[in-house]
N, C-alpha and C. Protein backbone atom coordinates (compact mmCIF):
# COMPACT_ATOMS: atom_id res chain seq x y z
N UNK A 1 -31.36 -6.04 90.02
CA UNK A 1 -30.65 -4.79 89.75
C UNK A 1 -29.14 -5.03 89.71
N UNK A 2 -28.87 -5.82 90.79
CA UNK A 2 -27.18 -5.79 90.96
C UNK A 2 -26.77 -6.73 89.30
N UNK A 3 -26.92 -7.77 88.71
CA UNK A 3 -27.31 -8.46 87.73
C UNK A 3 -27.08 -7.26 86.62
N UNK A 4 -27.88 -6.53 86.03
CA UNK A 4 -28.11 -5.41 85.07
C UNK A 4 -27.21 -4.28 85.60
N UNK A 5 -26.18 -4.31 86.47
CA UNK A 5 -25.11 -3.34 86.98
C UNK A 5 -23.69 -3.99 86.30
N UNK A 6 -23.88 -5.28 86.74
CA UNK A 6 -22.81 -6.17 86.27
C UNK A 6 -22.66 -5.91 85.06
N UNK A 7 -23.76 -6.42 84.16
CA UNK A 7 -24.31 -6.53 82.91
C UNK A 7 -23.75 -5.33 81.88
N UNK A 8 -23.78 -4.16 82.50
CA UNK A 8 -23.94 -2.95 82.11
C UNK A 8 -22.05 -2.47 81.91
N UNK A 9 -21.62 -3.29 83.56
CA UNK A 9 -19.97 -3.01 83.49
C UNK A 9 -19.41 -3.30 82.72
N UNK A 10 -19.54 -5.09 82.35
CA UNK A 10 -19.31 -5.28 81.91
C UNK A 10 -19.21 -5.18 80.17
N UNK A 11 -20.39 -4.70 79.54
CA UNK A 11 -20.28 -4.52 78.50
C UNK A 11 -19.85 -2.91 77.78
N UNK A 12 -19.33 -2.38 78.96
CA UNK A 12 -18.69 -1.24 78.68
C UNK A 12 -17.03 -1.20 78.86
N UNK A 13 -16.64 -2.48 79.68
CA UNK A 13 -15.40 -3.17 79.44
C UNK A 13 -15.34 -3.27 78.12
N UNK A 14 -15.98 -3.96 77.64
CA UNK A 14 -16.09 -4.27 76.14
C UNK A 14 -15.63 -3.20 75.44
N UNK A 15 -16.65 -2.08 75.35
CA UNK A 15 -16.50 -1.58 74.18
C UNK A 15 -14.90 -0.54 74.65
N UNK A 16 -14.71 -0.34 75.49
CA UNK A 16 -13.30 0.84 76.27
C UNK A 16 -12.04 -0.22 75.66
N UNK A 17 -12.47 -1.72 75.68
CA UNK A 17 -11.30 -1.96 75.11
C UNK A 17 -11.29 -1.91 74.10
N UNK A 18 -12.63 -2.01 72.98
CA UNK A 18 -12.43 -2.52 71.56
C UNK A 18 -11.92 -0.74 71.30
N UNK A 19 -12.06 0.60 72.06
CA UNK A 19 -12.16 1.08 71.39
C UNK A 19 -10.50 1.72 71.27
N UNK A 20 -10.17 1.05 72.33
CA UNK A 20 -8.18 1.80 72.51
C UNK A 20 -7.53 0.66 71.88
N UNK A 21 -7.87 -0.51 71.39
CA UNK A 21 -7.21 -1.39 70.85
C UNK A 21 -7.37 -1.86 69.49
N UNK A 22 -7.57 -0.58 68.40
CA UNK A 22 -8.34 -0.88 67.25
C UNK A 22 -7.30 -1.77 66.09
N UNK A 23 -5.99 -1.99 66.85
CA UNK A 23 -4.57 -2.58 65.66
C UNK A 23 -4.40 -4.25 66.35
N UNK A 24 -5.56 -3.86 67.65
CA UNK A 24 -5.21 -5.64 68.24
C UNK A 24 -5.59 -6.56 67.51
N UNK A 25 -4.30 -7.47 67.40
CA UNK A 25 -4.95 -8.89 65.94
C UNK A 25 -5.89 -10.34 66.59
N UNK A 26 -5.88 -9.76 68.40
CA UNK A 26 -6.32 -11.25 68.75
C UNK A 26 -7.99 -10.77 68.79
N UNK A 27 -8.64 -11.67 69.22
CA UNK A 27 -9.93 -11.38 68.84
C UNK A 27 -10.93 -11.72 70.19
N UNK A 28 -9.90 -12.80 71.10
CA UNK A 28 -10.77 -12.92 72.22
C UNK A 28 -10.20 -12.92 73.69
N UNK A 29 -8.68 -12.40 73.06
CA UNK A 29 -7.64 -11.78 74.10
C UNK A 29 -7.41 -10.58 74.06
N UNK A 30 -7.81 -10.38 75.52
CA UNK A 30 -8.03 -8.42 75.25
C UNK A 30 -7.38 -8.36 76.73
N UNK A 31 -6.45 -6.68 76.25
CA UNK A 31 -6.52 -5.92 78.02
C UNK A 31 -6.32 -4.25 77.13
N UNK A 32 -6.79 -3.58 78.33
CA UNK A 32 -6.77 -2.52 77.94
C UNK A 32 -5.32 -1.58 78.58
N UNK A 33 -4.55 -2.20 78.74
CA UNK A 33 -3.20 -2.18 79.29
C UNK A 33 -1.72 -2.35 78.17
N UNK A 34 -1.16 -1.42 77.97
CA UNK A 34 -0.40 -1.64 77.05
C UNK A 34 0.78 -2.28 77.02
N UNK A 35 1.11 -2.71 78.67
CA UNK A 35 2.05 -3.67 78.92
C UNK A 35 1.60 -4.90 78.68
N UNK A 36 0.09 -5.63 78.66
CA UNK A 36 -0.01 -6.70 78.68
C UNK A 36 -0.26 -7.03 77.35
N UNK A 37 -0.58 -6.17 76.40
CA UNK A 37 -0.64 -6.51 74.97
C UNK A 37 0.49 -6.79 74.39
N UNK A 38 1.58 -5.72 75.11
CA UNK A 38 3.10 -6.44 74.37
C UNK A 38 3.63 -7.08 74.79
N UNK A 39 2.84 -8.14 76.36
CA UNK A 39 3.38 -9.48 76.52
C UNK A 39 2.67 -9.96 75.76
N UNK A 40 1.42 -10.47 75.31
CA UNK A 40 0.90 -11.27 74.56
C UNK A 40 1.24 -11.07 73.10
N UNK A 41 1.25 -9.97 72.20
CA UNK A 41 3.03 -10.06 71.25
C UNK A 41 3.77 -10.47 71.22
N UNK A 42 4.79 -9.99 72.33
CA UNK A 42 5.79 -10.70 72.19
C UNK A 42 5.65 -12.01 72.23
N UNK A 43 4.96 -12.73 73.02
CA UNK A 43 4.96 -14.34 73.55
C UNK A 43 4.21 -15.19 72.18
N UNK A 44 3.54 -14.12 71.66
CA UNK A 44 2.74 -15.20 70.46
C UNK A 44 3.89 -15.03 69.01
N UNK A 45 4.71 -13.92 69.08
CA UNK A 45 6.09 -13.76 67.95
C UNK A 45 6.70 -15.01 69.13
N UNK A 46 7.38 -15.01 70.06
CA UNK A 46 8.10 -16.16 70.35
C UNK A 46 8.12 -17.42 70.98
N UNK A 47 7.03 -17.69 70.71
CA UNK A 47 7.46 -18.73 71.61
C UNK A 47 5.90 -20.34 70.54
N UNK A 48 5.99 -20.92 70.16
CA UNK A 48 4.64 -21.62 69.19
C UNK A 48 3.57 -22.12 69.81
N UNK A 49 4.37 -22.16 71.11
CA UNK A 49 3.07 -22.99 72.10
C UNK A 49 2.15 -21.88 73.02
N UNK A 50 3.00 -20.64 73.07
CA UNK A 50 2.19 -19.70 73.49
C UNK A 50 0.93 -18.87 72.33
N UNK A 51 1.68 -19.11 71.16
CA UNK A 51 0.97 -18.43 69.59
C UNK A 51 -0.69 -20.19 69.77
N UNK A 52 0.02 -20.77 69.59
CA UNK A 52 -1.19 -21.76 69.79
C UNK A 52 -2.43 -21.63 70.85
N UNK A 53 -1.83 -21.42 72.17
CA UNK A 53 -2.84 -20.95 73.08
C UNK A 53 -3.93 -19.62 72.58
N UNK A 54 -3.14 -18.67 72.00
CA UNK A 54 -4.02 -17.67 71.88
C UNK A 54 -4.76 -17.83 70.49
N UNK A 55 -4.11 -18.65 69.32
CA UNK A 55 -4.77 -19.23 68.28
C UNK A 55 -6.11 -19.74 68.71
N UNK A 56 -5.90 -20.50 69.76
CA UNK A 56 -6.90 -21.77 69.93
C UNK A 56 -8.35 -20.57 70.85
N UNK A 57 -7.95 -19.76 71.98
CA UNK A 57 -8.86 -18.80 72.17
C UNK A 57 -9.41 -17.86 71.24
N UNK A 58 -8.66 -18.17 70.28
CA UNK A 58 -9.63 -16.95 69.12
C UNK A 58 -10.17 -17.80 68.44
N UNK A 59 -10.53 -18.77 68.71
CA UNK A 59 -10.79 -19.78 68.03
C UNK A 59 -12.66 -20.17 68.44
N UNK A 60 -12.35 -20.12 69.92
CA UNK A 60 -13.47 -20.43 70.87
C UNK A 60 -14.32 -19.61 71.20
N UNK A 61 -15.55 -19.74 71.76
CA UNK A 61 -16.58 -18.94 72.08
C UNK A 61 -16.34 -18.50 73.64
N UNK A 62 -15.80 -17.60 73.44
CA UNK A 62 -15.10 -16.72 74.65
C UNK A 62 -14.09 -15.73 74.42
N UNK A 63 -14.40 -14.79 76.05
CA UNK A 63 -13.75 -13.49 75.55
C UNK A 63 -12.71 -13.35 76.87
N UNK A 64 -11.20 -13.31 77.17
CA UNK A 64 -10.83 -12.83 78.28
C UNK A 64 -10.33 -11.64 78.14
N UNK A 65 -10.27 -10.82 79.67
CA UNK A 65 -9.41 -9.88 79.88
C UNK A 65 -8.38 -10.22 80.46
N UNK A 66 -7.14 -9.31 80.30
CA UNK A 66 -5.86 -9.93 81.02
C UNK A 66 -6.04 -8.09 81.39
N UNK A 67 -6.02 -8.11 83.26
CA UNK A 67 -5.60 -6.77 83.90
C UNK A 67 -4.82 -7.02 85.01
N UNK A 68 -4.59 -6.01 85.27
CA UNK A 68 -3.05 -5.52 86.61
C UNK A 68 -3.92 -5.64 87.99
N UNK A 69 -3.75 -6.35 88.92
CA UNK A 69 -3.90 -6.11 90.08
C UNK A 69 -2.91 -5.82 91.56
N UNK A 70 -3.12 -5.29 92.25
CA UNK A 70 -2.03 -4.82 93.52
C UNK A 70 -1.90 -5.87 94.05
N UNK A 71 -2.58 -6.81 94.46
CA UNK A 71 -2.45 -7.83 95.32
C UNK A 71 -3.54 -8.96 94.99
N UNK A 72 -3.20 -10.14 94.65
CA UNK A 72 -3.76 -11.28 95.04
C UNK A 72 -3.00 -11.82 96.26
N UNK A 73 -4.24 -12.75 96.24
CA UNK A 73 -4.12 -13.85 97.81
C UNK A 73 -3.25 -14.79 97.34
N UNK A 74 -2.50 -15.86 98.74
CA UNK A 74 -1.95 -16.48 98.57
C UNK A 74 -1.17 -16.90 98.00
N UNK A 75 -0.28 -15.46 98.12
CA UNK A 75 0.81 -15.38 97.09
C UNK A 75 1.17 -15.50 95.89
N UNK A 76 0.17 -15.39 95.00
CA UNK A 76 0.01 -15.92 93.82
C UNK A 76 0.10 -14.66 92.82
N UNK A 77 0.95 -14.97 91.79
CA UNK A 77 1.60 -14.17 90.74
C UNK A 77 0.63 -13.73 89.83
N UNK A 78 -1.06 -14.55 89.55
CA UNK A 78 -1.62 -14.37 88.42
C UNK A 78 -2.74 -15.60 88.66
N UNK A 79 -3.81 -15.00 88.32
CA UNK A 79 -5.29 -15.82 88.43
C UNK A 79 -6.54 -15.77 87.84
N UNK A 80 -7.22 -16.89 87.15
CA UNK A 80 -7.78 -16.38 86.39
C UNK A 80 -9.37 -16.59 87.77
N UNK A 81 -10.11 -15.71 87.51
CA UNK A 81 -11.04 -15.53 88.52
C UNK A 81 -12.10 -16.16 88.30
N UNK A 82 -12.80 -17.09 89.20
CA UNK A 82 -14.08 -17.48 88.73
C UNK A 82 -15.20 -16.61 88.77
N UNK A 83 -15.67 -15.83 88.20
CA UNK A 83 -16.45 -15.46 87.65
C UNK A 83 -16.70 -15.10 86.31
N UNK A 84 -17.74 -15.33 85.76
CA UNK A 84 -18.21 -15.27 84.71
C UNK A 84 -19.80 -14.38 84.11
N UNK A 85 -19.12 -13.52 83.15
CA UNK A 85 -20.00 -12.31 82.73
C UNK A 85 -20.29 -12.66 81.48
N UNK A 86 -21.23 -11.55 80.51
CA UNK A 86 -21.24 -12.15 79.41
C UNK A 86 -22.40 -12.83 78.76
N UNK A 87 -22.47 -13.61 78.56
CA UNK A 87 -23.36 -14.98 78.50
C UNK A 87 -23.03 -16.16 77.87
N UNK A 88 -24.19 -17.30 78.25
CA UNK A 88 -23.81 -18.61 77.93
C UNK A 88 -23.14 -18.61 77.23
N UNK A 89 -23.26 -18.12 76.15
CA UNK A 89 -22.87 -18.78 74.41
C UNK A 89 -21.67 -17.74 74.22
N UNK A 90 -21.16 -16.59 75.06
CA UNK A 90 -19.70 -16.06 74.91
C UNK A 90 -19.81 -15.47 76.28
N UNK A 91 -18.85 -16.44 77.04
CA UNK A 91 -18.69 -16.13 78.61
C UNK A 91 -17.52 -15.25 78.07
N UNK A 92 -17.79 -14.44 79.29
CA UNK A 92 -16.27 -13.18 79.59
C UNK A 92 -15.48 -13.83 80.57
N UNK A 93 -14.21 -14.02 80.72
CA UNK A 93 -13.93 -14.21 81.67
C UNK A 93 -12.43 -13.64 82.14
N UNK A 94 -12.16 -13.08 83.30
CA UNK A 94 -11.04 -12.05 83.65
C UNK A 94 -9.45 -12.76 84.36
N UNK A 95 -8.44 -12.66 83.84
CA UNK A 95 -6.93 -12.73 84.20
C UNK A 95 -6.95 -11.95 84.90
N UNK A 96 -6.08 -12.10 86.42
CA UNK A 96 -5.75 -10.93 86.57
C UNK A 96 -4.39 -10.88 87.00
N UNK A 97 -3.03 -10.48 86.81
CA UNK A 97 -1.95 -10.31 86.77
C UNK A 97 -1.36 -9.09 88.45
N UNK A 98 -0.72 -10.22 89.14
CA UNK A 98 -0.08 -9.06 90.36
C UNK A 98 0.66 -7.74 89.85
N UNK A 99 0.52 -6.63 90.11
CA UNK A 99 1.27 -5.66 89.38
C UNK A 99 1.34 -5.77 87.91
N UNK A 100 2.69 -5.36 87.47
CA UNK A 100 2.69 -4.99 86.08
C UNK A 100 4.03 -6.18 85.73
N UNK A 101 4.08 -7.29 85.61
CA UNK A 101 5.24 -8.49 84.98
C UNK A 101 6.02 -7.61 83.90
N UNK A 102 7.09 -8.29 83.60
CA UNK A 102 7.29 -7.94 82.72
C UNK A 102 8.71 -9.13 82.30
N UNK A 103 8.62 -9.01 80.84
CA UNK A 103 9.81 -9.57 80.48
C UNK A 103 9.18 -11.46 80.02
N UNK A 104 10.29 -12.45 79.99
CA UNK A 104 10.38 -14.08 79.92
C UNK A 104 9.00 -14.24 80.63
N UNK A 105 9.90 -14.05 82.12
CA UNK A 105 8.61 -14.21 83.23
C UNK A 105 6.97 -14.10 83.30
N UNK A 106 6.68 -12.83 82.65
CA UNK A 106 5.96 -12.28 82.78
C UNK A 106 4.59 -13.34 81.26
N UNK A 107 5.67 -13.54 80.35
CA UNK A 107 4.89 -14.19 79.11
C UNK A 107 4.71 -15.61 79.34
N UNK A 108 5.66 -16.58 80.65
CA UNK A 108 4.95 -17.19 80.66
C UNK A 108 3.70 -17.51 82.28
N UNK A 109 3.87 -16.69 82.67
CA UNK A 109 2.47 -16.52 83.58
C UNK A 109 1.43 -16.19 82.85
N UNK A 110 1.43 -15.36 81.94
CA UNK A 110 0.27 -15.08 81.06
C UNK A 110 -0.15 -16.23 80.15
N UNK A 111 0.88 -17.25 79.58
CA UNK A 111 0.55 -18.83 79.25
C UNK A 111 -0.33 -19.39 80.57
N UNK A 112 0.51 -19.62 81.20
CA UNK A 112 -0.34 -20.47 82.32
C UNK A 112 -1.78 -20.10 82.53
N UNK A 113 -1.71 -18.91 82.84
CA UNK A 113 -3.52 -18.47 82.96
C UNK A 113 -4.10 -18.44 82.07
N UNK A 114 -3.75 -17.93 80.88
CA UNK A 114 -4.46 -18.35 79.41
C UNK A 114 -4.58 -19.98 79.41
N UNK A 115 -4.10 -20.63 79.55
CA UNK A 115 -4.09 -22.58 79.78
C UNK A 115 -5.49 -22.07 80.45
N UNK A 116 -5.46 -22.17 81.94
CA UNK A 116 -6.70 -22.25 82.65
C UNK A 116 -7.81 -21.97 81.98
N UNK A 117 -8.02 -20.87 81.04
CA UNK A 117 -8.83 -20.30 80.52
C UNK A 117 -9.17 -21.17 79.36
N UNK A 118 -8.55 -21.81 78.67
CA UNK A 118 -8.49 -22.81 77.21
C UNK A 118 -8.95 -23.92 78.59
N UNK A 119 -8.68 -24.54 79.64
CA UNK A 119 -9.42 -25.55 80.57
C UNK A 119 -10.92 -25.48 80.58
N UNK A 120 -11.23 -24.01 80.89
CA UNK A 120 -12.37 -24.21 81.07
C UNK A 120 -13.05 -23.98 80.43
N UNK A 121 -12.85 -23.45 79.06
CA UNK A 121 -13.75 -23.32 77.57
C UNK A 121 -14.04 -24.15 77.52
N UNK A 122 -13.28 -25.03 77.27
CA UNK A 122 -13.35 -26.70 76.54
C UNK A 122 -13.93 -27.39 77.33
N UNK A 123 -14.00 -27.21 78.39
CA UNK A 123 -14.84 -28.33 79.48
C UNK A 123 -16.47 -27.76 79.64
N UNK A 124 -16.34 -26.56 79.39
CA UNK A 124 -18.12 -25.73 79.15
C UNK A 124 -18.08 -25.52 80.64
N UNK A 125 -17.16 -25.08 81.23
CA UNK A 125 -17.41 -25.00 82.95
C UNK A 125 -17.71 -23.68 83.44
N UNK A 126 -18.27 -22.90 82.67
CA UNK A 126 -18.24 -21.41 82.24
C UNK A 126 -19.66 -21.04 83.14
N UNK A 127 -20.69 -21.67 83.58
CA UNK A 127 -21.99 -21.72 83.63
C UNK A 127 -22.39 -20.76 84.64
N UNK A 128 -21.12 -20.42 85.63
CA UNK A 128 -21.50 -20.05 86.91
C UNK A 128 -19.90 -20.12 87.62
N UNK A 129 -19.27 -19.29 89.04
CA UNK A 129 -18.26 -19.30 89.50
C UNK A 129 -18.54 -20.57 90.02
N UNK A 130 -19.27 -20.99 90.43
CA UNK A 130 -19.01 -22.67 91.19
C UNK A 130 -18.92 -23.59 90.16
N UNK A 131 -19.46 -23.55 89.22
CA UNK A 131 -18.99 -24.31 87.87
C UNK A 131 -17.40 -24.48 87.78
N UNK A 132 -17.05 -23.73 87.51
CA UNK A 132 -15.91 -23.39 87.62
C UNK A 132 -14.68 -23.46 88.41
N UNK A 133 -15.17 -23.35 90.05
CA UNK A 133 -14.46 -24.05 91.00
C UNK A 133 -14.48 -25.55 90.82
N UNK A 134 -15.34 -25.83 90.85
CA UNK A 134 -15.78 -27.61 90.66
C UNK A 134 -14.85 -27.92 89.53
N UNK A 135 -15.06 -27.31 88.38
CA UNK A 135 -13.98 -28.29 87.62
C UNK A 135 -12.60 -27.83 87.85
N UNK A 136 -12.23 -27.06 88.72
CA UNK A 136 -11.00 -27.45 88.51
C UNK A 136 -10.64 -27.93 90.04
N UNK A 137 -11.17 -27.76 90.93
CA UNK A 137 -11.08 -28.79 91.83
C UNK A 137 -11.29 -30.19 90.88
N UNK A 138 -11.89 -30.63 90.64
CA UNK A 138 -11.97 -32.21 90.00
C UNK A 138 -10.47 -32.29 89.65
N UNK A 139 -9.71 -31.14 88.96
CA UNK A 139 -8.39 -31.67 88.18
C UNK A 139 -7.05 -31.68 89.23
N UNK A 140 -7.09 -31.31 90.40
CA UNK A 140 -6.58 -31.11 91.61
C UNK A 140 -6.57 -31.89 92.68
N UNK A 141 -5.95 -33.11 93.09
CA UNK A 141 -5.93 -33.57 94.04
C UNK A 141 -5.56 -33.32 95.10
N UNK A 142 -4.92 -32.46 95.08
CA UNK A 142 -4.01 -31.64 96.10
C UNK A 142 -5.38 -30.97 97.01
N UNK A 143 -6.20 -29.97 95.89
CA UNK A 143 -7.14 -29.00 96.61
C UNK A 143 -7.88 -29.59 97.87
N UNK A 144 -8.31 -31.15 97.64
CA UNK A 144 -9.23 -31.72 98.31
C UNK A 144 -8.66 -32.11 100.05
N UNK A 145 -7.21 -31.78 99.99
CA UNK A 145 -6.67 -31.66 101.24
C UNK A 145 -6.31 -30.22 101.42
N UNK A 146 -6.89 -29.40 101.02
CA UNK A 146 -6.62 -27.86 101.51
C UNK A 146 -5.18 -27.19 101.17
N UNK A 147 -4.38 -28.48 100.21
CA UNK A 147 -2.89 -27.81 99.77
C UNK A 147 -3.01 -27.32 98.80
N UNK A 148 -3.66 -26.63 98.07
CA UNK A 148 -3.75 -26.08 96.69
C UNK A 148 -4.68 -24.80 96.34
N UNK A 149 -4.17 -24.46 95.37
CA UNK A 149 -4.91 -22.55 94.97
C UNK A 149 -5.55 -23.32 93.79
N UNK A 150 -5.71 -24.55 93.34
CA UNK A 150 -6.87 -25.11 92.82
C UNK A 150 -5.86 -24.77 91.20
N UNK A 151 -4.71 -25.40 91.04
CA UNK A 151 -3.81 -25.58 89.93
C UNK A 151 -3.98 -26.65 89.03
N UNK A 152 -3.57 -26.61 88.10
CA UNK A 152 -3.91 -27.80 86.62
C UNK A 152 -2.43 -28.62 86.32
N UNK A 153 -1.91 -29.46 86.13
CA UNK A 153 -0.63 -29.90 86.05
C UNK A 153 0.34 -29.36 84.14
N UNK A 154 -1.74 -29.31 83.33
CA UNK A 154 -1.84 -28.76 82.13
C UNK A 154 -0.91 -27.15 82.58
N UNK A 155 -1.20 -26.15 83.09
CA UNK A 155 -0.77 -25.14 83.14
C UNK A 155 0.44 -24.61 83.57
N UNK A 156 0.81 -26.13 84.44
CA UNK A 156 2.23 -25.80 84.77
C UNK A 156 3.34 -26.26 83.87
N UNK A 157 2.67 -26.81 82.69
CA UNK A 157 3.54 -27.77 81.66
C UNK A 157 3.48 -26.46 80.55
N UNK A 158 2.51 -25.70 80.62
CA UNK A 158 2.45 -25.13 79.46
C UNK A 158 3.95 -24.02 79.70
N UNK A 159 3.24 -23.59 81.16
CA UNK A 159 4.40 -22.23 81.67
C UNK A 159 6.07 -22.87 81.37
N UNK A 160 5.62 -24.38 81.83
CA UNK A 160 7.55 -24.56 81.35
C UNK A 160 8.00 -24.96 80.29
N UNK A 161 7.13 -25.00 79.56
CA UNK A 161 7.55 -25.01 77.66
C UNK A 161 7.86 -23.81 77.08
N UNK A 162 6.53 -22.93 77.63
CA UNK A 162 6.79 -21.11 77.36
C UNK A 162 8.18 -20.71 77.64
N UNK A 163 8.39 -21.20 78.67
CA UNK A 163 9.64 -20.88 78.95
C UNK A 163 10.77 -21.18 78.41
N UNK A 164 10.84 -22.73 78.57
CA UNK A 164 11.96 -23.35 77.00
C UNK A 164 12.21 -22.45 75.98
N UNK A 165 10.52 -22.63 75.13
CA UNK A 165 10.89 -21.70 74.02
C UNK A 165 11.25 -20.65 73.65
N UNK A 166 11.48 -19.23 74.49
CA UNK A 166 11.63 -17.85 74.96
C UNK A 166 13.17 -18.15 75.62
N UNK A 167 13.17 -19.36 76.15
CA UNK A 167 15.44 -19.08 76.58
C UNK A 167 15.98 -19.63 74.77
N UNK A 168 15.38 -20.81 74.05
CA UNK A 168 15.38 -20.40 73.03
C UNK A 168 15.77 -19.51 71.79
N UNK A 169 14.88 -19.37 71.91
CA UNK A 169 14.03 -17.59 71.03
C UNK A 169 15.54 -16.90 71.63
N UNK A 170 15.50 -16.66 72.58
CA UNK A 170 16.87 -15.95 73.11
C UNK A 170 18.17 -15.80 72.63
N UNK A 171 18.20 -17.33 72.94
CA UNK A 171 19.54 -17.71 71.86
C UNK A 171 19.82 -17.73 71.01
N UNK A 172 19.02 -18.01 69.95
CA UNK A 172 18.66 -18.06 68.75
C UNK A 172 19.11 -16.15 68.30
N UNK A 173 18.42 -15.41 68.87
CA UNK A 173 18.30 -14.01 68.68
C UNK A 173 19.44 -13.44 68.81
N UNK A 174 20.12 -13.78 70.04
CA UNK A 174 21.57 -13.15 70.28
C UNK A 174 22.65 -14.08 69.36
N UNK A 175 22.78 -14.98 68.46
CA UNK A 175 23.57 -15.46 67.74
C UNK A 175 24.16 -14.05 66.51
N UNK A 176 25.62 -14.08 66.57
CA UNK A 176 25.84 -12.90 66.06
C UNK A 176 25.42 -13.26 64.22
């Protein structure tokens, strides 16, 4: 029962977003939040390595949500959650963002967790939440001594390119 509750939430996630987001151009990046759509706009107009990330997820057999939460653990700005809804062959899988970001900042935290999410497509680690812990513990050496929220070195490279490109984009923009 609990299974066919999930089942049921989830695919009514689905359709609540397809149905308030009928001008959205991405196809497997979704929130039903209108701040986080015009970070993922803005960041895919500026920045190439962030437009690539979300290229490459519309690309793949998978669907995320990016939503607002009050509080994550361990201080952490943004996480993509192991669990997985959906099914095999198009796992769902959920971002979830502290509060409401906004701005530079905000587009490239939404890189970084989109990274995680392009991690674990590609690795097929989708199978199950322990699937999922496991591989990215494997990519973490840190985790295996209890110092780590179970981070990718991939995601922290992506967030500081996002970033490059958006001070950039910046400059570029304010040139009179």
């Amino acid at each position: 029962m609990r299974g066919t509750t999930l089942s049921v939430l989830v695919w009514w996630a689905v359709l609540t977003c397809q149905i308030g987001a009928a001008d959205w151009p991405f196809a497997h990046v979704r929130s039903d939040e209108p701040s986080f759509r015009a970070i993922v706009t803005e960041g895919y107009q500026r920045s190439a390595t962030f437009k690539a990330l979300i290229d490459e997820l519309d690309s793949q057999p998978g669907i995320v949500y990016i939503a607002s939460i009050a509080k994550l653990s361990q201080g952490m700005e943004g996480a993509l959650l192991h669990a997985v809804a959906g099914s095999p062959s198009l796992p769902v899988l959920r971002v979830l963002l502290k509060g409401h970001p906004a701005g530079d900042s905000a587009i490239a935290l939404v890189a970084h967790e989109l990274r995680h999410v392009v991690e674990v497509l590609r690795a097929g680690a989708t199978s199950s939440p322990t699937a999922m812990t496991r591989f990215f513990a494997s990519l973490d050496a840190a985790h295996s001594a209890g110092m780590s929220k179970l981070e990718t070195e991939a995601a922290q490279e992506i967030a500081a390119r996002v970033r490059r490109e958006l001070q950039q984009s910046a400059r570029i923009n304010a040139r009179p």
